[in-house]
Protein backbone atom coordinates (compact mmCIF):
# COMPACT_ATOMS: atom_id res chain seq x y z
CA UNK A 1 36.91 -15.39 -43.60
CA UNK A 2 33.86 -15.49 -44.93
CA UNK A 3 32.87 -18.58 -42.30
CA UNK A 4 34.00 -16.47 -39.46
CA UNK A 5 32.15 -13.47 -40.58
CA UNK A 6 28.80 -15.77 -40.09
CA UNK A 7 30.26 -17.25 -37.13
CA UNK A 8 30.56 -13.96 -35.66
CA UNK A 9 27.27 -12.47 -36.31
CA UNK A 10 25.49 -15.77 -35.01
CA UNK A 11 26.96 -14.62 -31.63
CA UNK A 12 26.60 -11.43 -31.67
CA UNK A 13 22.72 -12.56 -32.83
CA UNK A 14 22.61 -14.80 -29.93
CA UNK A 15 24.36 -12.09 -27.40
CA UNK A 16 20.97 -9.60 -28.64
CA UNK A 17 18.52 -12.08 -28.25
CA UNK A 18 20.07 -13.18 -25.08
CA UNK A 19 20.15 -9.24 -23.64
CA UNK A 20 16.84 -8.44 -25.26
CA UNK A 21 15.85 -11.38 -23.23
CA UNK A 22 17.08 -10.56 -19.88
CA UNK A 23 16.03 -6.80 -20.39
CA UNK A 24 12.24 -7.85 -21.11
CA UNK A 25 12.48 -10.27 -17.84
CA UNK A 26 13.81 -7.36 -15.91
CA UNK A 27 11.06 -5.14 -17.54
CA UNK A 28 8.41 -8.11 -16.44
CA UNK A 29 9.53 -8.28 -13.08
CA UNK A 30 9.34 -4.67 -12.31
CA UNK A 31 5.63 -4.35 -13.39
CA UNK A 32 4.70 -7.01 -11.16
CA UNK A 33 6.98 -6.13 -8.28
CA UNK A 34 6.42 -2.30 -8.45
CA UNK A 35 4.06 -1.26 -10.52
CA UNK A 36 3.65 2.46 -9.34
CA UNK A 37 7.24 2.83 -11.04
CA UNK A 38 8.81 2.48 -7.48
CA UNK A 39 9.04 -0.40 -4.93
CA UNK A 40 6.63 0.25 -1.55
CA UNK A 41 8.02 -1.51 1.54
CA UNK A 42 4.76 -1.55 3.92
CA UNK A 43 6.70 -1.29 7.59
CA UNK A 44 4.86 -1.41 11.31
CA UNK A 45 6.02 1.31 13.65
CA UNK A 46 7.18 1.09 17.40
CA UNK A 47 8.92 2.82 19.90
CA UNK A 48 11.02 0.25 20.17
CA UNK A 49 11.41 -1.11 16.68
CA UNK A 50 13.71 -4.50 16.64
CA UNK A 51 13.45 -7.19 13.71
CA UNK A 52 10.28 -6.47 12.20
CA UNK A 53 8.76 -3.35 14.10
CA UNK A 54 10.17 -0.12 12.39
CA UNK A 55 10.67 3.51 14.02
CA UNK A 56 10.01 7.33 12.71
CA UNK A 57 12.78 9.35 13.53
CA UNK A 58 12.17 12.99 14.50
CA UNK A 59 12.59 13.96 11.27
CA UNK A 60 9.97 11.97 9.66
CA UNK A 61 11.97 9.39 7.71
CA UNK A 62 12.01 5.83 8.94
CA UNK A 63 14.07 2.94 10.53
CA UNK A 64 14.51 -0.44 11.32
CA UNK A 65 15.36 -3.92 9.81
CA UNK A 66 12.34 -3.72 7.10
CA UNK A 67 13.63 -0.25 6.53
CA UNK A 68 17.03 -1.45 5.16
CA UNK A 69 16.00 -4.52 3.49
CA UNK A 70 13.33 -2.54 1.29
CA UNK A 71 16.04 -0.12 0.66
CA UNK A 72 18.61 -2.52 -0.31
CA UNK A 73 16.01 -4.58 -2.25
CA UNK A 74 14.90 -1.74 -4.48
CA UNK A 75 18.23 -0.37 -5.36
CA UNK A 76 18.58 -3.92 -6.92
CA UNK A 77 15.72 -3.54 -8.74
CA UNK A 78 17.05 0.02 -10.14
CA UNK A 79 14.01 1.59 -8.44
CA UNK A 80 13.05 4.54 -5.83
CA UNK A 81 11.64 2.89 -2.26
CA UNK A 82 8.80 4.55 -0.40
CA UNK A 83 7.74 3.34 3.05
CA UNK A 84 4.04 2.78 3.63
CA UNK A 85 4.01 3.29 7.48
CA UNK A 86 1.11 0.86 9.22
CA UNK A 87 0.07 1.43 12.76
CA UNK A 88 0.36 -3.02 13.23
CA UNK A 89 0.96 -6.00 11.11
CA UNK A 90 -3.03 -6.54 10.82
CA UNK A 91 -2.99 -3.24 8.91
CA UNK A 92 -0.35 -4.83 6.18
CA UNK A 93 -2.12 -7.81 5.98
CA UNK A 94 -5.53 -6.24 5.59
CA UNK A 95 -3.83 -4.02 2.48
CA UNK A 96 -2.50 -6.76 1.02
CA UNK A 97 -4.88 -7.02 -1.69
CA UNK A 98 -5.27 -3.28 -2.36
CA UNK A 99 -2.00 -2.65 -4.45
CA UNK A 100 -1.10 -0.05 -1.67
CA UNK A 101 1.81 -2.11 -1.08
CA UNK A 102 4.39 -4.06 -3.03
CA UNK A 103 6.41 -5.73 -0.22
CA UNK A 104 6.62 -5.99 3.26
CA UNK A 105 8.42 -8.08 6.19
CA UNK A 106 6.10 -9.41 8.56
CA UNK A 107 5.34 -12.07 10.90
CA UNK A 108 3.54 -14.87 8.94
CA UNK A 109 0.20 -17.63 10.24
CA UNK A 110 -1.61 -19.63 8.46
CA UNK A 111 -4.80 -17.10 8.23
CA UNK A 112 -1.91 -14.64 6.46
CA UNK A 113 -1.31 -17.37 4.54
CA UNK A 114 -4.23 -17.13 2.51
CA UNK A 115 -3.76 -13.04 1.73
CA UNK A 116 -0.52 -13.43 0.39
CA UNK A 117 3.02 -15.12 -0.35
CA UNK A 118 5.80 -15.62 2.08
CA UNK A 119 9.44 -16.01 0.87
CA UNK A 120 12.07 -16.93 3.40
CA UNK A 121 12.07 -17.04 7.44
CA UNK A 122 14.88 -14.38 8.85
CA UNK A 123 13.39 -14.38 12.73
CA UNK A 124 12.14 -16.92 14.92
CA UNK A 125 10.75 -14.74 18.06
CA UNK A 126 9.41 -15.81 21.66
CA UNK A 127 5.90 -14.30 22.30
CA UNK A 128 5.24 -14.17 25.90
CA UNK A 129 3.41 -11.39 28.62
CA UNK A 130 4.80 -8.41 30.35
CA UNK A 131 2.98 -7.64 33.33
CA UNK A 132 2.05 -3.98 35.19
CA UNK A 133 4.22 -3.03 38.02
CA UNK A 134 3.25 -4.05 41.07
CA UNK A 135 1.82 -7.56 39.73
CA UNK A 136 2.99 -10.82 41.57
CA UNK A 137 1.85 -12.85 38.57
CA UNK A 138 5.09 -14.75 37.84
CA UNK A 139 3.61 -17.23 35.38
CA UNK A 140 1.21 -18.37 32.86
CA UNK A 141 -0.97 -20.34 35.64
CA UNK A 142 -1.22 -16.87 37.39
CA UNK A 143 -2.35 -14.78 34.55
CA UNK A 144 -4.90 -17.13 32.75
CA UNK A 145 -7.26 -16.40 35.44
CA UNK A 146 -10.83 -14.80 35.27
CA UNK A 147 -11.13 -10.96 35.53
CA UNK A 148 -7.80 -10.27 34.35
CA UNK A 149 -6.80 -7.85 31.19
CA UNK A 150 -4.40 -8.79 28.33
CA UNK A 151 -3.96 -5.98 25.91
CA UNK A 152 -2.44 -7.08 22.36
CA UNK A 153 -1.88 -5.60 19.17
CA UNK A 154 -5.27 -5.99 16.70
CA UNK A 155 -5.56 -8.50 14.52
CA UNK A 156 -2.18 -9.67 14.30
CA UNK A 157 -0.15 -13.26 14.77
CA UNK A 158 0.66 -12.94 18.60
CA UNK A 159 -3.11 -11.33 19.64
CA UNK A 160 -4.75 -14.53 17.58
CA UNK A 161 -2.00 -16.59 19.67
CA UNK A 162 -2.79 -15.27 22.93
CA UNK A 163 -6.68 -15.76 22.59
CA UNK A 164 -6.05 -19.24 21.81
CA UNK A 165 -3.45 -19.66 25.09
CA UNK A 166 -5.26 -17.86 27.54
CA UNK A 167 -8.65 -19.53 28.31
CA UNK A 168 -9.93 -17.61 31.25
CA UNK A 169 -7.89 -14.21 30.98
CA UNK A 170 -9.81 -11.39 28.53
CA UNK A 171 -7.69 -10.83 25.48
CA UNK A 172 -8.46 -7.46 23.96
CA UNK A 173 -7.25 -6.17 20.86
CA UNK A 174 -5.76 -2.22 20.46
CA UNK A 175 -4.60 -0.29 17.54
CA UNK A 176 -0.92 0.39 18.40
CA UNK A 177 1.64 -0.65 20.30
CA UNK A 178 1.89 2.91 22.09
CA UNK A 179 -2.00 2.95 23.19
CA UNK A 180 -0.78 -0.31 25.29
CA UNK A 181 2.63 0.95 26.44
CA UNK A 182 0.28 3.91 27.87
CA UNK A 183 -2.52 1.47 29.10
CA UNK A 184 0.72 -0.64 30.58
CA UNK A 185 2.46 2.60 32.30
CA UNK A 186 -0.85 3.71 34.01
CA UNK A 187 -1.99 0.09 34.97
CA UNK A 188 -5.02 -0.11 33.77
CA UNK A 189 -4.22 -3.16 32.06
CA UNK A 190 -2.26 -6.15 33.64
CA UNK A 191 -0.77 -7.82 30.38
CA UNK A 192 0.69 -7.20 27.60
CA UNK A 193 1.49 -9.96 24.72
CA UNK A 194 4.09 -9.34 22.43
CA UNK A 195 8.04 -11.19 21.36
CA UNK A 196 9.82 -11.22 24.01
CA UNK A 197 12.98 -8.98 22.82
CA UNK A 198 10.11 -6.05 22.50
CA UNK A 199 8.69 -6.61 26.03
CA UNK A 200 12.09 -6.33 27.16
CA UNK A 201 12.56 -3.04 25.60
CA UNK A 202 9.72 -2.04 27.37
CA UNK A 203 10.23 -3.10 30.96
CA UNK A 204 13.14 -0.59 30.80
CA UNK A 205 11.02 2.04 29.91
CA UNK A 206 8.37 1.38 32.68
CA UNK A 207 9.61 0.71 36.17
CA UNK A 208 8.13 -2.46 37.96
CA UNK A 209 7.00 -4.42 34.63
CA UNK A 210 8.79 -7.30 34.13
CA UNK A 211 8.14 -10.15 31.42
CA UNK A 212 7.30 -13.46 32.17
CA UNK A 213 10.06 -16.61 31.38
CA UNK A 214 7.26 -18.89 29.88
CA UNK A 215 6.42 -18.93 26.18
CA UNK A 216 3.06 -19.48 25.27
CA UNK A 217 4.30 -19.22 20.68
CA UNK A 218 7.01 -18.84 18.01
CA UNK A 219 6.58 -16.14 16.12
CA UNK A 220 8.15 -16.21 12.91
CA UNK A 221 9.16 -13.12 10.75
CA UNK A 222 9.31 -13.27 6.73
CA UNK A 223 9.39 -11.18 3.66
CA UNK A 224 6.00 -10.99 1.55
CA UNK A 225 4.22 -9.86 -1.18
CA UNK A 226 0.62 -9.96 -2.49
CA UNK A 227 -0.82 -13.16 -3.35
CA UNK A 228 -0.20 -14.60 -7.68
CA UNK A 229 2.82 -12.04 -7.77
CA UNK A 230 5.38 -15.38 -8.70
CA UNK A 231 8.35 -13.30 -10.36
CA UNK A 232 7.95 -10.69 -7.10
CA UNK A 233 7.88 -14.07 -4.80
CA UNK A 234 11.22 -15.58 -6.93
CA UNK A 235 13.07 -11.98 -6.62
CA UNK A 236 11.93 -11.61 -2.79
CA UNK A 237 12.60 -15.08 -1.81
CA UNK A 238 16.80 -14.48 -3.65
CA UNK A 239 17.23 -11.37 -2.29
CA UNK A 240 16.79 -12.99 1.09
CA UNK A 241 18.75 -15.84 0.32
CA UNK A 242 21.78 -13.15 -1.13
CA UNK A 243 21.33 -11.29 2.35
CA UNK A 244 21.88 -13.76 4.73
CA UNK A 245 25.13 -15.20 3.02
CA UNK A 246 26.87 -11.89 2.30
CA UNK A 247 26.10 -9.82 5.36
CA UNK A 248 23.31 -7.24 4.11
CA UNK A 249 20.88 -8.94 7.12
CA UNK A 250 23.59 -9.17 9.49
CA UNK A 251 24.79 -5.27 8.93
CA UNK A 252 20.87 -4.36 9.49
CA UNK A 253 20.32 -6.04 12.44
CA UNK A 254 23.51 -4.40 13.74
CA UNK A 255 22.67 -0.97 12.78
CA UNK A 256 19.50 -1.47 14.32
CA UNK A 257 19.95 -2.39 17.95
CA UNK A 258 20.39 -6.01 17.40
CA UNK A 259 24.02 -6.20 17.37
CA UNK A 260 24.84 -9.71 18.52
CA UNK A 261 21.13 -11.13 18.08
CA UNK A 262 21.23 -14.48 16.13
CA UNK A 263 19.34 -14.52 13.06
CA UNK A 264 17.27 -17.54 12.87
CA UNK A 265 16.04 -18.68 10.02
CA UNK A 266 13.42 -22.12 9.13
């Protein structure tokens, strides 16, 4: 008896130290993933919203892919979310380093690269043009000619993509994507770069647009956190993993307007 007395307390020893453990891990991994006490999910809004771009409902709360996946991600964690609403992906990326943000889902390049971690691929997007209505450019030969406008959105992974395509066309970088869906509508620009599935979307919206077949990049779309966060990185990059095989990415895409889209993943 005496034997199984010791026996038992060496497990239930080894059951603390194992909890006490785990609990400080946990503990460790919430400072560095959310360190306000709550996880912030930066997010890019749109009209149209779609894989990465979020929208703001009339009430003033927020949706979209990101939207879910930040959600799902901090109830996981045990935490509150808050959404810090960006006007572009360049806006993310240049907060990166300011701890205004904890996580985010964003198109990734290798200049991103450098301001902070990726974790797994969940969209693989065609970036192409939309051009004004009444244009007779039908492809990239046409529009990469002297004297004509491309609008894109600042300083993110498509504008940097178009500059580098277009050699003779002027690429200029705006704010938001509604200052060029206005631009676009009253044709005083002739292009417009952005993923495909988005220029789409807006064709529908303005009458005479249509988007152009060609591809000029693939843009992919990831989840990220600040650079030298490695536990945030870890958690991030297996709460990705978890999402794709048991239907959390799948169930946002479909609540979102992307019923039937692929996901595609590298």
């Amino acid at each position: 008896r005496l034997m199984l007395h010791r026996g038992l307390l060496l497990i239930c020893g080894a059951m603390g130290v194992s909890m006490t453990t785990a609990l400080a891990s946990a503990d460790h991994l919430r400072d560095e993933i959310a360190p306000a006490g709550k996880l912030r999910v930066a997010i890019a809004i749109s009209p149209a919203g779609g894989a990465f771009w979020s929208t703001k409902k009339s009430d003033g709360s927020y949706a979209g892919v990101p939207v879910d996946l930040g959600k799902a991600m901090a109830a996981k964690l045990g935490l509150p979310v808050e959404y810090v609403a960006h006007q572009n992906s360049g806006q993310i990326t240049d907060a990166a380093s300011s701890g205004k943000w904890d996580v985010t889902f964003l198109p990734q390049d290798p200049e991103r690269m450098t301001k902070m971690s990726f974790g797994p691929t969940y969209e693989v997007a065609d970036a192409t043009y939309i051009v004004k209505a009444g244009s007779s450019v039908t492809n990239f030969q046409q529009l990469d000619q002297p004297g004509v406008k491309v609008a894109a959105v600042n300083n993110t992974t498509t504008m940097r993509g178009a500059i580098a395509h277009l050699k003779n066309a002027k690429v200029t970088g705006y704010q938001t994507y509604a200052e060029i869906f206005e631009l676009l509508k009253k044709g005083e620009i002739d292009a417009f770069a952005l993923s495909r599935d988005q220029l789409e979307a807006m064709s529908k919206l303005i009458p005479g647009t249509h988007v152009l077949d060609e591809t000029f990049k693939k843009t992919t779309t990831a989840v990220a956190v600040p650079l030298h966060h490695p536990r945030a990185l870890d958690f991030a990059t297996k709460f990705m993993a978890d999402s794709t095989s048991d239907g959390l990415l799948r169930r946002a895409y479909d609540d979102n307007g992307l019923k039937g889209k692929p996901i595609r993943t590298q």
